[in-house]
N, C-alpha and C. Protein backbone atom coordinates (compact mmCIF):
# COMPACT_ATOMS: atom_id res chain seq x y z
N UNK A 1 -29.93 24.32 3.03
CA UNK A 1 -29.13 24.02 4.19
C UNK A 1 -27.80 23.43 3.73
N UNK A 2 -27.19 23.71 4.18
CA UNK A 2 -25.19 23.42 4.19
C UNK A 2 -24.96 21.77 4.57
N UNK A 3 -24.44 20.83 3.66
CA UNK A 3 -24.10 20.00 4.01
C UNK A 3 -23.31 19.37 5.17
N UNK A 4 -23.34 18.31 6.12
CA UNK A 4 -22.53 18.57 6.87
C UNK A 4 -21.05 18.12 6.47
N UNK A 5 -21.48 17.02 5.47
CA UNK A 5 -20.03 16.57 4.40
C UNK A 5 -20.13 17.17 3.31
N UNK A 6 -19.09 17.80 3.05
CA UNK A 6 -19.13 18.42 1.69
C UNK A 6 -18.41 18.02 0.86
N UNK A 7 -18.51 17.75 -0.53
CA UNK A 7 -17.23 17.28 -1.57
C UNK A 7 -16.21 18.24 -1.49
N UNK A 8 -14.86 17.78 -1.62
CA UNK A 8 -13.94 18.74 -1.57
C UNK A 8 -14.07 19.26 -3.70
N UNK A 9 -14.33 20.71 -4.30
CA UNK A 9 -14.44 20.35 -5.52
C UNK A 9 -12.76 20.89 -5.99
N UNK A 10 -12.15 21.16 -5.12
CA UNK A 10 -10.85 21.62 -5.65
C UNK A 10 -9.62 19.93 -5.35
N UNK A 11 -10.19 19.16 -5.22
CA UNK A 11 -9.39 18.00 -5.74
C UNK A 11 -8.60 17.15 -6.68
N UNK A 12 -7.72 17.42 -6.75
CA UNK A 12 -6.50 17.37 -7.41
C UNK A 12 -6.84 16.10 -8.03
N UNK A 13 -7.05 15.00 -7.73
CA UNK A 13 -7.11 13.26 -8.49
C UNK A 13 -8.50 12.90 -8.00
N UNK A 14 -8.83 12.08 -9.28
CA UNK A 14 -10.05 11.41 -9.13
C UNK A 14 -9.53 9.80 -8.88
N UNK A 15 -8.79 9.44 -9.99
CA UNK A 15 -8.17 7.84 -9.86
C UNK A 15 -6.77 8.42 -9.99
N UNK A 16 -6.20 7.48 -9.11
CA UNK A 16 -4.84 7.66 -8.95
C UNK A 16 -4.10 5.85 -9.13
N UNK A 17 -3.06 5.70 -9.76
CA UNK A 17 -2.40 4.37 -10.04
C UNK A 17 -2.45 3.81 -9.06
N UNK A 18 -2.38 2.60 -8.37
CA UNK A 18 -2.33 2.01 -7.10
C UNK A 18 -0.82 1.24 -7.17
N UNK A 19 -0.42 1.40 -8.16
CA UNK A 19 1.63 0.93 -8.39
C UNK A 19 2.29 2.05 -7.36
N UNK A 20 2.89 1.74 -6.46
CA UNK A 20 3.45 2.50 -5.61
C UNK A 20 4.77 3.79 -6.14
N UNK A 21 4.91 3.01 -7.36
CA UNK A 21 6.38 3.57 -8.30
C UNK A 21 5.89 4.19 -9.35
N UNK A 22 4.59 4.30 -9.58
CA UNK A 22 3.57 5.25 -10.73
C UNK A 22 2.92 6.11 -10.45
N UNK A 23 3.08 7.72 -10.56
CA UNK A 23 2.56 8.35 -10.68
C UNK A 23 1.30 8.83 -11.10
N UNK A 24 0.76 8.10 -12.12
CA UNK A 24 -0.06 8.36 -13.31
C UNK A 24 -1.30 8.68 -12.44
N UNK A 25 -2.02 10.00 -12.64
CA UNK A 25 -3.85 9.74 -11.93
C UNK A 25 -4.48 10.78 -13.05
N UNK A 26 -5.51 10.83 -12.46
CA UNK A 26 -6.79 10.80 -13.92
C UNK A 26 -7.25 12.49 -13.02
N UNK A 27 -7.16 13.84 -13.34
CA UNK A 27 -7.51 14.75 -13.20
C UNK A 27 -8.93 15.08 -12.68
N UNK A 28 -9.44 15.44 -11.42
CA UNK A 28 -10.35 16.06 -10.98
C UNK A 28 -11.23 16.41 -11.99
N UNK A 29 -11.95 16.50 -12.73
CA UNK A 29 -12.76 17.66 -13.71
C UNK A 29 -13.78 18.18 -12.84
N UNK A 30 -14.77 17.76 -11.84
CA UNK A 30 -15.74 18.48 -11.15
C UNK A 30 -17.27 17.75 -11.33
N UNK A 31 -17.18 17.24 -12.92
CA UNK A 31 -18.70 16.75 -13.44
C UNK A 31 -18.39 14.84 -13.76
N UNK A 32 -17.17 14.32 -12.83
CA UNK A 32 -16.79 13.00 -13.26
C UNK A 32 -17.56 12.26 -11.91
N UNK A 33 -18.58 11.64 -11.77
CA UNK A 33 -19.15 10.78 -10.65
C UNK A 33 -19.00 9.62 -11.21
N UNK A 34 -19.35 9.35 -12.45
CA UNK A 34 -19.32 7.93 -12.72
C UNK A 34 -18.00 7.39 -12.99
N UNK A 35 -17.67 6.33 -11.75
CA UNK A 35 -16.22 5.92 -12.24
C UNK A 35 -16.15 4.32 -12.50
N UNK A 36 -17.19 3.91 -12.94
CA UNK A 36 -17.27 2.76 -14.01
C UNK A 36 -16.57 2.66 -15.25
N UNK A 37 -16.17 3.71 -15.89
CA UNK A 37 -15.82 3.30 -16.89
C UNK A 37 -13.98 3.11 -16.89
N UNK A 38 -13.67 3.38 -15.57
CA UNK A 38 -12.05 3.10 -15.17
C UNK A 38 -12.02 1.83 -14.23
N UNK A 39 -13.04 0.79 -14.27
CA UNK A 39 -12.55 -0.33 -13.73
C UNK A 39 -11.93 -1.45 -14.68
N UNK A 40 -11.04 -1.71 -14.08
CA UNK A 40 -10.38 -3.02 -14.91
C UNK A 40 -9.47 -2.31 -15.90
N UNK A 41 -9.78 -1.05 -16.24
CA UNK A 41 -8.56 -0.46 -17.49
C UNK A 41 -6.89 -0.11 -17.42
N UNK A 42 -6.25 -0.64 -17.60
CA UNK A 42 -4.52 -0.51 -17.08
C UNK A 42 -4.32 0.50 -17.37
N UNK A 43 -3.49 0.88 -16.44
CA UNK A 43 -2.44 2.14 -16.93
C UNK A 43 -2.43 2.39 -17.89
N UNK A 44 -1.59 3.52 -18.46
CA UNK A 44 -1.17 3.99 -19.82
C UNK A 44 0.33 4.10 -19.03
N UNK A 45 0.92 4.28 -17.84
CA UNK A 45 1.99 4.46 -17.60
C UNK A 45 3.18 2.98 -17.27
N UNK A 46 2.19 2.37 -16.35
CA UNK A 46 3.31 1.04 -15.90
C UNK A 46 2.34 -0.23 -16.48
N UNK A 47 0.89 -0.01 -17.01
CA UNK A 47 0.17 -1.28 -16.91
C UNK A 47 -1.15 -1.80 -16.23
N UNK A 48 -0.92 -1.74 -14.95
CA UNK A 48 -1.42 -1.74 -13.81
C UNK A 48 -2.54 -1.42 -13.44
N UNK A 49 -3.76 -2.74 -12.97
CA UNK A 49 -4.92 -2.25 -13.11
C UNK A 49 -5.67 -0.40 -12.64
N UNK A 50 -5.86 0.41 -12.88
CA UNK A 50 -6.52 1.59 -12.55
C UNK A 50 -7.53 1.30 -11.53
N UNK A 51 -8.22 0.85 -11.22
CA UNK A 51 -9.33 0.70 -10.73
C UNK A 51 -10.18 -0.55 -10.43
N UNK A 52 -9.89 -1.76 -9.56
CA UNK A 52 -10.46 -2.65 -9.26
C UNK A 52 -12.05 -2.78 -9.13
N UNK A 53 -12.46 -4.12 -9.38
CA UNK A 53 -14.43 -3.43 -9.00
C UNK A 53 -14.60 -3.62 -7.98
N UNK A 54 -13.53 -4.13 -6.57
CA UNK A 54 -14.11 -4.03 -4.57
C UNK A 54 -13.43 -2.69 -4.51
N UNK A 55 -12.35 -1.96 -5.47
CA UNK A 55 -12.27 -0.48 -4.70
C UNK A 55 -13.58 0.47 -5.56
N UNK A 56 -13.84 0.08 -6.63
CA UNK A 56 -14.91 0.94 -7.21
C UNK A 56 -16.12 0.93 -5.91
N UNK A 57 -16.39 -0.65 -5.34
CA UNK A 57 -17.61 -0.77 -4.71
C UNK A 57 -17.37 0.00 -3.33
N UNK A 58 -16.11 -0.34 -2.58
CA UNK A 58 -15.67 0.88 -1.66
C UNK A 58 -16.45 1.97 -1.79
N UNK A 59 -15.97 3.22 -2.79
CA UNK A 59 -16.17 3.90 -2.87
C UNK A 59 -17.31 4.44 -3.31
N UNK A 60 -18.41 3.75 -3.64
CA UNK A 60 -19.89 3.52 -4.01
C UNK A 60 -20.82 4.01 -2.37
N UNK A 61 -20.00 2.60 -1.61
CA UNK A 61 -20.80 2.40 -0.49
C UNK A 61 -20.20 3.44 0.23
N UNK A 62 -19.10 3.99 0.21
CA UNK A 62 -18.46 5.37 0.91
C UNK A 62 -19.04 6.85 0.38
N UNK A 63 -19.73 6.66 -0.77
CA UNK A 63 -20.50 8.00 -0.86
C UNK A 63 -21.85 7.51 -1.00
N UNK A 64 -22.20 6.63 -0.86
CA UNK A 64 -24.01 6.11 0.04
C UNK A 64 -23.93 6.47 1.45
N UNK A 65 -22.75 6.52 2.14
CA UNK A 65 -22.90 6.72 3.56
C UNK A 65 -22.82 8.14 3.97
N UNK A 66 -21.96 8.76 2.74
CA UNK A 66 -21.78 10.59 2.90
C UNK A 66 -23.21 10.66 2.84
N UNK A 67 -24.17 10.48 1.18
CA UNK A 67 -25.07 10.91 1.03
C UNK A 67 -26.40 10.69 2.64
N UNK A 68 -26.24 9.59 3.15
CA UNK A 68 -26.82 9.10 3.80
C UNK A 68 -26.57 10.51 4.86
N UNK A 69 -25.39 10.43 5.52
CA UNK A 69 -25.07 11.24 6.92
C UNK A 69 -25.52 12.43 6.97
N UNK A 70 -25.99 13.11 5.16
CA UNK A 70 -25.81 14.38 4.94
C UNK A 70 -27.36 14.53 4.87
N UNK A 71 -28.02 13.66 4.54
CA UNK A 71 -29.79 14.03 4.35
C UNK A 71 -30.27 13.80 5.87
N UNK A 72 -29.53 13.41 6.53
CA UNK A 72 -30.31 12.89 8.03
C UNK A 72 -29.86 13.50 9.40
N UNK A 73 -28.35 14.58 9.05
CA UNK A 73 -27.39 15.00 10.16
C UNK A 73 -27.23 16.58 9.60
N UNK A 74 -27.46 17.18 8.46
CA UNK A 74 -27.06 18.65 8.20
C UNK A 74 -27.97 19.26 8.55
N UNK A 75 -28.99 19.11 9.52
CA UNK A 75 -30.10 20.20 10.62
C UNK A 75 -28.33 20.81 11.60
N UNK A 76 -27.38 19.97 11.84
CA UNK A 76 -26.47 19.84 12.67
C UNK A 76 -25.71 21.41 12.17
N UNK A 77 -25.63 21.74 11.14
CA UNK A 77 -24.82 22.71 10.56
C UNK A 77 -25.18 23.94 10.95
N UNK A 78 -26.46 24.20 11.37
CA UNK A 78 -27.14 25.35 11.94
C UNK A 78 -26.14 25.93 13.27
N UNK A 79 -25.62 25.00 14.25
CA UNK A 79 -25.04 25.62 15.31
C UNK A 79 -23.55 25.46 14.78
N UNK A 80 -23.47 25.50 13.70
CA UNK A 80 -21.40 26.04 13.08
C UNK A 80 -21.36 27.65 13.24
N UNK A 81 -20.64 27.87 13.75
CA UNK A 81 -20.16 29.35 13.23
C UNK A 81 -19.26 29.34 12.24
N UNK A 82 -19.85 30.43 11.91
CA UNK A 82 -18.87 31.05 10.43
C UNK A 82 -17.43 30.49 10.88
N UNK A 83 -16.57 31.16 11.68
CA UNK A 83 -15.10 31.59 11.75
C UNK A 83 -14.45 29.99 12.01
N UNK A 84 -15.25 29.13 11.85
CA UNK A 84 -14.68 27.76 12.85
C UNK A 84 -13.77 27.05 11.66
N UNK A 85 -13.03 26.48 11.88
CA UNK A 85 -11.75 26.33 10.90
C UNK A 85 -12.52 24.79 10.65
N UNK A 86 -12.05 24.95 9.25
CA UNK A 86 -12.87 23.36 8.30
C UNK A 86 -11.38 22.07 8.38
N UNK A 87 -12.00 21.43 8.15
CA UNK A 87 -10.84 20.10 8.45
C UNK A 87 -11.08 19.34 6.92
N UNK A 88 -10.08 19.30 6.17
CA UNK A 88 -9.90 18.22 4.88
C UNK A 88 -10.06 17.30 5.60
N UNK A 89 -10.32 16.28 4.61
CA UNK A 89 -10.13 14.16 4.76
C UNK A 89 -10.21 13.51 3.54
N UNK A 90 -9.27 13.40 3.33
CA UNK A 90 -9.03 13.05 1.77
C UNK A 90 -8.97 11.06 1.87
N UNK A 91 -10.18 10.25 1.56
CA UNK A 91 -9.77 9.12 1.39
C UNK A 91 -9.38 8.77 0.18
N UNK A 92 -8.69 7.08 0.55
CA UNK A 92 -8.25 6.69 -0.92
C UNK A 92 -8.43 5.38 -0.87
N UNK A 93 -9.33 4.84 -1.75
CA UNK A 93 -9.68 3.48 -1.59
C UNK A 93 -9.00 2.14 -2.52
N UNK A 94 -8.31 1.65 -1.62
CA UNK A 94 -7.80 0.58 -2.14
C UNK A 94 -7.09 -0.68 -1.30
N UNK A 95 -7.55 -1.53 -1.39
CA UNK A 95 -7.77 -2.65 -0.46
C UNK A 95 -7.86 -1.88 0.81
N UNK A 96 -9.21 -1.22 1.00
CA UNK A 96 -10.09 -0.83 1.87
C UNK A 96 -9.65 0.52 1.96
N UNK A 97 -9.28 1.49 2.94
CA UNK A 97 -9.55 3.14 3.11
C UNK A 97 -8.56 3.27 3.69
N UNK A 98 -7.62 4.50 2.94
CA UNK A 98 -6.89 5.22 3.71
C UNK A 98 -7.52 6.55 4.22
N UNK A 99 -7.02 6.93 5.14
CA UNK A 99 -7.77 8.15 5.29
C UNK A 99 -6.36 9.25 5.78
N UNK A 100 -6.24 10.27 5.49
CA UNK A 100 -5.98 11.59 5.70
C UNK A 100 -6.39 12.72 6.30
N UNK A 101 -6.20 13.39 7.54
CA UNK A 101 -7.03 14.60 7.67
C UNK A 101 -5.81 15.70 7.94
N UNK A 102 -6.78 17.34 7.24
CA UNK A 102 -5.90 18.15 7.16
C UNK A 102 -6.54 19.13 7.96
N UNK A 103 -5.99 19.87 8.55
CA UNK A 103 -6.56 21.12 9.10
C UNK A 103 -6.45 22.05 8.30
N UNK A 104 -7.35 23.24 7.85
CA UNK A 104 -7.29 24.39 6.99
C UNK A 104 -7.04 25.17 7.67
């Protein structure tokens, strides 16, 4: 059965700098879940912590709640039709959630 949240796997950044004037983010690869090993580590570009451990935990408890919605709500996916247009939502966690949504 079809999730009703799905990972986006064509995502561009996994960690992204939280320096507003730094570019620097850490590439999508597809097989990266564990993101423990980028807390507390600075930049390579301005310094700047990469990854705090309340946005790591954010994002912990933000895919406990996907996993959660998705084992208990994707019976729901059965009445989608094919043709129905999918909606991005790209969050970004840092001092709490931004959120984004895109229409495809």
């Amino acid at each position: 059965m079809r999730k009703l949240i799905e990972p986006d796997t064509t995502n561009e950044n996994l960690v992204v700098c939280d320096n507003p004037v730094c570019d620097f983010h850490i590439p999508y690869k597809g097989c990266d879940k564990d993101l423990s090993h980028y807390i507390n580590v600075p930049c390579p570009d301005c310094g700047e912590n990469l990854l705090t451990r309340a946005d790591y935990n954010n994002y912990i408890a933000l895919m406990r709640y996907v996993d959660w919605i998705n084992k208990w709500f994707s019976w729901l996916t059965i009445f989608y039709k094919k043709d129905v247009k999918q909606t991005t939502v790209s969050v970004h966690c840092h001092d709490g959630y931004k959120i984004r949504k895109e229409e495809l």
